[in-house]
C-alpha atoms as a PDB file:
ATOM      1  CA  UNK A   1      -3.167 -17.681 -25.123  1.00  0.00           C
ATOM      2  CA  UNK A   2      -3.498 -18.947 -21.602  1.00  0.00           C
ATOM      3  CA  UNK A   3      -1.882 -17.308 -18.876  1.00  0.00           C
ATOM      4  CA  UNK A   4      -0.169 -19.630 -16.986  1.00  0.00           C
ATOM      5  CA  UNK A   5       0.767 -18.024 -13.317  1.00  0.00           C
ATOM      6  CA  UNK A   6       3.858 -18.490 -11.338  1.00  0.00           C
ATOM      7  CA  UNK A   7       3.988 -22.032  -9.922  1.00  0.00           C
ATOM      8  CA  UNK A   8       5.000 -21.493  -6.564  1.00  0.00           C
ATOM      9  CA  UNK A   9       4.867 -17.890  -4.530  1.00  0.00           C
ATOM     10  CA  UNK A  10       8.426 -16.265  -4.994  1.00  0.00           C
ATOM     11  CA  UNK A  11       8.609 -15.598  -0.959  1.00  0.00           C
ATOM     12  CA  UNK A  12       8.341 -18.969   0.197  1.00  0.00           C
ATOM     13  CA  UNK A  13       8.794 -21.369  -2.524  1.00  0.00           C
ATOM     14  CA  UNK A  14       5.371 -23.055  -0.938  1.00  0.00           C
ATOM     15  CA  UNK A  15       2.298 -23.401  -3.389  1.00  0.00           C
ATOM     16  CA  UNK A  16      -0.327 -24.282  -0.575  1.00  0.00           C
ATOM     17  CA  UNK A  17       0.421 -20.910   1.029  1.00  0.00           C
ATOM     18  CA  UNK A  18      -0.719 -18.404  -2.297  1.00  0.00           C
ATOM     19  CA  UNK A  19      -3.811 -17.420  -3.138  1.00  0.00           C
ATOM     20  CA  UNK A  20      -5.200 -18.752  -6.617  1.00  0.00           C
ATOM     21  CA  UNK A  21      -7.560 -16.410  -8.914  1.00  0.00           C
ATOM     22  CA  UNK A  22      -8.962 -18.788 -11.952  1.00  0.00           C
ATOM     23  CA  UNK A  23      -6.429 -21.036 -11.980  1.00  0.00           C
ATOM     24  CA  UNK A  24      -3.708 -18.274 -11.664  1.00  0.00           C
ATOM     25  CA  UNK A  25      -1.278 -18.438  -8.220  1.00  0.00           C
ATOM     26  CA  UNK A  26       0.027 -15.185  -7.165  1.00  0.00           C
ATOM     27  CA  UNK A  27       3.361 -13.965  -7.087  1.00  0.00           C
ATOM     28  CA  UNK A  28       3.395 -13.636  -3.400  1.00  0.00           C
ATOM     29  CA  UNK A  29       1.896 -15.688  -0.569  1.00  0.00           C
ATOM     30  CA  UNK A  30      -1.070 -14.645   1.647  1.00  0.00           C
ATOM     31  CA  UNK A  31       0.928 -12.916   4.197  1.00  0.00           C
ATOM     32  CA  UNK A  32       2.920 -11.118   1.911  1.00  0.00           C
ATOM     33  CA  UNK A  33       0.100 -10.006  -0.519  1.00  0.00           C
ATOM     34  CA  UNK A  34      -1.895  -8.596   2.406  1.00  0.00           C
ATOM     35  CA  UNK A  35       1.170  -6.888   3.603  1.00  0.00           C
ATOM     36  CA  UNK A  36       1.419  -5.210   0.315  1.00  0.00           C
ATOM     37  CA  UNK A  37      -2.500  -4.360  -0.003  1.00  0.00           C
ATOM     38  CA  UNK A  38      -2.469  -2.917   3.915  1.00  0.00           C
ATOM     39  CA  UNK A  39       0.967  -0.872   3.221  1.00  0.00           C
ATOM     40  CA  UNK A  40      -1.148   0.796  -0.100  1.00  0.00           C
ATOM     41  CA  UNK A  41      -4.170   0.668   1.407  1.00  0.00           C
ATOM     42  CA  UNK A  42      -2.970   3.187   4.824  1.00  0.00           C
ATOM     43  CA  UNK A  43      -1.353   5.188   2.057  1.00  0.00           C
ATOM     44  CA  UNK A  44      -4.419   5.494  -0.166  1.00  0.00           C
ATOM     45  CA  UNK A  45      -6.382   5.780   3.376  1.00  0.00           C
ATOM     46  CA  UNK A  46      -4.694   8.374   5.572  1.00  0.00           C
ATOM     47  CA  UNK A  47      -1.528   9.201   3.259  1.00  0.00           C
ATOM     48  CA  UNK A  48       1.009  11.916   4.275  1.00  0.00           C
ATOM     49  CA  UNK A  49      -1.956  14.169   6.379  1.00  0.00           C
ATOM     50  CA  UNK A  50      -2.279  11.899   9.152  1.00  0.00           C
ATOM     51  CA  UNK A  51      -0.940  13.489  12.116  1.00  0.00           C
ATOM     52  CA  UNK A  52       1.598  11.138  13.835  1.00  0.00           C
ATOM     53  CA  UNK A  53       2.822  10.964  17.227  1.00  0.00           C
ATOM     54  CA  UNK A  54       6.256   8.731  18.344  1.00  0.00           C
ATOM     55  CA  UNK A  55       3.179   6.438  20.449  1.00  0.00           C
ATOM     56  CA  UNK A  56       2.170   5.361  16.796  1.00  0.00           C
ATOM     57  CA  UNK A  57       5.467   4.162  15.771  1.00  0.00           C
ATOM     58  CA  UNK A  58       6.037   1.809  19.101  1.00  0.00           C
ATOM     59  CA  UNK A  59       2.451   0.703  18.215  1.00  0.00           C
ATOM     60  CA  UNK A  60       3.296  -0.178  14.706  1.00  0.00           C
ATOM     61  CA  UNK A  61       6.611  -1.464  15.744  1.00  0.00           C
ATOM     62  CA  UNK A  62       5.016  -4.249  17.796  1.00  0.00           C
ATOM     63  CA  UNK A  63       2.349  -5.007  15.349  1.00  0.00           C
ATOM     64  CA  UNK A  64       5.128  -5.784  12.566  1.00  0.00           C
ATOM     65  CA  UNK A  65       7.028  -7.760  15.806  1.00  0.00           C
ATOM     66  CA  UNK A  66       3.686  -9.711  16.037  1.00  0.00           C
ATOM     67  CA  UNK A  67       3.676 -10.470  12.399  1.00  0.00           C
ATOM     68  CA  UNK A  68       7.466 -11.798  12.505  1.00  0.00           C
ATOM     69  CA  UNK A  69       6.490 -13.855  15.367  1.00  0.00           C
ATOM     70  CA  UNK A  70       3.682 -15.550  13.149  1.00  0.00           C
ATOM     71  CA  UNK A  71       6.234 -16.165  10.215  1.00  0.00           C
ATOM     72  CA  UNK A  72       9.010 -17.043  12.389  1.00  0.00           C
ATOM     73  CA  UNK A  73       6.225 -20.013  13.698  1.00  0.00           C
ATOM     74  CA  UNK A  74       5.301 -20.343  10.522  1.00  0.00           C
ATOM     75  CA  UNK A  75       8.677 -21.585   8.968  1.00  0.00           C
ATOM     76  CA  UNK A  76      11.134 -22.748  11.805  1.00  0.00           C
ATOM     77  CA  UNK A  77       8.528 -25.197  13.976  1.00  0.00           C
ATOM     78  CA  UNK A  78       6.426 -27.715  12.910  1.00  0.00           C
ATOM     79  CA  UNK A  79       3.422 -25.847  14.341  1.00  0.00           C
ATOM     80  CA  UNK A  80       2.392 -24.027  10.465  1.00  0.00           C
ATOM     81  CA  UNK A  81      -0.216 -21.310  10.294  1.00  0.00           C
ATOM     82  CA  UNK A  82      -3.075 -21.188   7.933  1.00  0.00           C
ATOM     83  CA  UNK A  83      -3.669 -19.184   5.419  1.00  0.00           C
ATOM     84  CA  UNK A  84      -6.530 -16.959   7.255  1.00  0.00           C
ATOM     85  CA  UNK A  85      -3.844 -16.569   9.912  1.00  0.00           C
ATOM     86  CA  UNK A  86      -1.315 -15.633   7.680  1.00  0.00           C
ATOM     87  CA  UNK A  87      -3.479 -13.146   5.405  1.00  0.00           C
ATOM     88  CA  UNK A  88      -4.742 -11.485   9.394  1.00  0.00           C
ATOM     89  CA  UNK A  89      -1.068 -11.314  10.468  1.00  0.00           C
ATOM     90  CA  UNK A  90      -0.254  -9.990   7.277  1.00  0.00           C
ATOM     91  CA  UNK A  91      -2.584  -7.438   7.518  1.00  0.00           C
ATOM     92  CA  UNK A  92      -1.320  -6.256  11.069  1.00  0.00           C
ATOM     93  CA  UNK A  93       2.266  -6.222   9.532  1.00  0.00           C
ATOM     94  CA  UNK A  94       1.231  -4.290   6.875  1.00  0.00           C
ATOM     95  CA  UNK A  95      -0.773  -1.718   8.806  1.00  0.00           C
ATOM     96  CA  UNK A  96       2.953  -1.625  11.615  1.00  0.00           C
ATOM     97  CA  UNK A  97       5.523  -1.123   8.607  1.00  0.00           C
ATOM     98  CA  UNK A  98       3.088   2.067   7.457  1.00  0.00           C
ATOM     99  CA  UNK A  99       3.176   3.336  10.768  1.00  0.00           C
ATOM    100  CA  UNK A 100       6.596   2.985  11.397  1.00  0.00           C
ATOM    101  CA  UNK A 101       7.381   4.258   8.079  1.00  0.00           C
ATOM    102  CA  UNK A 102       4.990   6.943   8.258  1.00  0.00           C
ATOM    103  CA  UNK A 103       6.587   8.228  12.134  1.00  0.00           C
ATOM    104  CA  UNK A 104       9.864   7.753  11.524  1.00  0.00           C
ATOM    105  CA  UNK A 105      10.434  11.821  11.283  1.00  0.00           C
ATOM    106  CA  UNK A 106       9.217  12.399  15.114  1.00  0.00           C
ATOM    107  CA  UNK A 107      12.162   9.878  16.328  1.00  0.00           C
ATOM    108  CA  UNK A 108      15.582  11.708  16.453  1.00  0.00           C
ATOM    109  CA  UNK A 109      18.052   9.364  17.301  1.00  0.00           C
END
């Protein structure tokens, strides 16, 4: 039996924007998969012993504010990204939501 794939990326709905392994299209498109692989990745990486300060949320807050920026650019001009720019940007956003995440104890609000 074959394995078919999904046809188009369930996050966008747009088939030029997944990545394809052996005829297979991914669930998710490049920016989203590399968010996903960066979030697992810091975990894997640094996990719960990395000592945070509050300067490494506002870091990570801006990275994920530069990776909204890219999508937001991406799907509400005519000026699209490609896919290199979307799998980069994906990675920065990726990298911000862990570091958000990962600081959000020092912040009291």
């Amino acid at each position: 039996m074959r394995l078919r794939g999904l046809r188009k990326p369930l996050c966008n709905g747009r088939l030029h924007t997944a990545p394809q392994l052996f005829g297979i299209t991914f669930p998710l498109c490049w920016r989203c998969s590399t968010i996903a692989a960066s979030v697992c990745a810091m975990q894997i990486i640094l996990g719960a012993t990395f000592a945070m300060h509050w300067g490494y949320g506002i870091l990570g807050a801006s990275m994920v504010l530069l990776g909204a920026f890219d999508g937001y650019k991406s799907y509400f001009t005519r000026r699209g990204t490609t896919n290199f720019n979307r799998a980069i940007f994906g990675l920065i956003t990726g990298v911000g939501l862990f570091l958000v995440a990962i600081s959000l104890p020092h912040f009291s609000f």
